[in-house]
Protein backbone atom coordinates (compact mmCIF):
# COMPACT_ATOMS: atom_id res chain seq x y z
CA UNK A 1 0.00 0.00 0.00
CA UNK A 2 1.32 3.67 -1.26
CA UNK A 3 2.28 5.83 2.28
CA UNK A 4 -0.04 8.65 3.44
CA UNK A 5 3.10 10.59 4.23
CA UNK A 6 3.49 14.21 2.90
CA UNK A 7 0.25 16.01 2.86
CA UNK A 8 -1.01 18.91 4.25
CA UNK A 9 -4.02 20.03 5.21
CA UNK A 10 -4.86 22.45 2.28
CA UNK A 11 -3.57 19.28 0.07
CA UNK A 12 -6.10 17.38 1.91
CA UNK A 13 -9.20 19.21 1.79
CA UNK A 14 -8.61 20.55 -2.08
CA UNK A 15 -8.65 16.97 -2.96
CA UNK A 16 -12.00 16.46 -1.01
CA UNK A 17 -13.68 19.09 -2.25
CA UNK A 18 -12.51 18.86 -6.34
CA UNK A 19 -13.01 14.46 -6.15
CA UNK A 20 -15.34 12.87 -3.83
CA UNK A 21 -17.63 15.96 -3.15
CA UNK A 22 -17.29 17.60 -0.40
CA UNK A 23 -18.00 21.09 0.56
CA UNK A 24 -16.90 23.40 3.22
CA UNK A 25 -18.94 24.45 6.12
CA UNK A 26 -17.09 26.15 8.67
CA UNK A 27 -13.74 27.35 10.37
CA UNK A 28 -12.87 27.40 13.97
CA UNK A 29 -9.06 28.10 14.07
CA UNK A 30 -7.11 25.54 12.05
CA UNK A 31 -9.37 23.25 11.77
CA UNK A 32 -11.80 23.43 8.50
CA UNK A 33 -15.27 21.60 8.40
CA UNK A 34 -16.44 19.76 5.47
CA UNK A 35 -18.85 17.59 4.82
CA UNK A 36 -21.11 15.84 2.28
CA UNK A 37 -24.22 14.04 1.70
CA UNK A 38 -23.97 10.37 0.29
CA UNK A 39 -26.78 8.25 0.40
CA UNK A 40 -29.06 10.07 2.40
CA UNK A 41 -25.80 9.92 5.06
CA UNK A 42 -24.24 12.87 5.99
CA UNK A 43 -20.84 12.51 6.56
CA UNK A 44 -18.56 15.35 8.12
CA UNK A 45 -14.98 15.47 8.71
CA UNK A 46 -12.67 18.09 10.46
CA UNK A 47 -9.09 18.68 8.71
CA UNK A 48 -6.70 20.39 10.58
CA UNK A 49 -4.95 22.61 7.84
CA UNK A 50 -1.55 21.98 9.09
CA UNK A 51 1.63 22.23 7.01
CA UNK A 52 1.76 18.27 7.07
CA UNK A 53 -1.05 16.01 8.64
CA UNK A 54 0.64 12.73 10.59
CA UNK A 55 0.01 9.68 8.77
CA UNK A 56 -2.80 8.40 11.58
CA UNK A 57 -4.62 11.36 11.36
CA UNK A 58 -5.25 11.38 7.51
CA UNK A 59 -5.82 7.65 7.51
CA UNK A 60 -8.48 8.91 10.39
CA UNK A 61 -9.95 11.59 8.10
CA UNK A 62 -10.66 9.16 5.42
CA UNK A 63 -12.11 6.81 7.38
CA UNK A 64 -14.35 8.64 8.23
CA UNK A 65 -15.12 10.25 4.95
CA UNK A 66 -15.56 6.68 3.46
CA UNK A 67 -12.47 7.26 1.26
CA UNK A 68 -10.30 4.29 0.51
CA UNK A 69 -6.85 5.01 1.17
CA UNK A 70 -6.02 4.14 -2.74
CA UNK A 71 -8.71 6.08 -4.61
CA UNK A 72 -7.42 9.19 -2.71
CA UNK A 73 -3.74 8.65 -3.53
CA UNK A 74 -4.55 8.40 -7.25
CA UNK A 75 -6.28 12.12 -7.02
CA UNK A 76 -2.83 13.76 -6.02
């Protein structure tokens, strides 16, 4: 499996908005809101817009977006 290493947080949530839909809802600090609607699911995830996310925490994030690992290293 490709490493999660390297991204930051305004990598991150560009590549969630532009390819799997999600849109931003709010800003408290450094950490940025999005979320989406899938399935009649809405699914919300906070992205801390660091200058690079540890490898946990992004594996975290797109968990909990519903974003396998794979299809989001192909968007970069």
């Amino acid at each position: 499996m490709p490493k999660l290493a390297g991204f930051s947080g305004e990598e991150v949530i560009s590549i969630m908005q532009k390819h799997f839909g999600f849109v931003f809802v709010s800003q408290k600090g450094s950490h940025i809101k999005l979320r989406k609607v899938a399935n009649g699911e809405t699914i919300t995830v906070i992205i801390p817009n660091h200058r690079e996310l540890a490898t946990g925490t992004l594996r975290n994030i797109l968990h909990q977006a519903q974003v396998e690992s794979n299809h989001f290293l192909e968007k970069r």
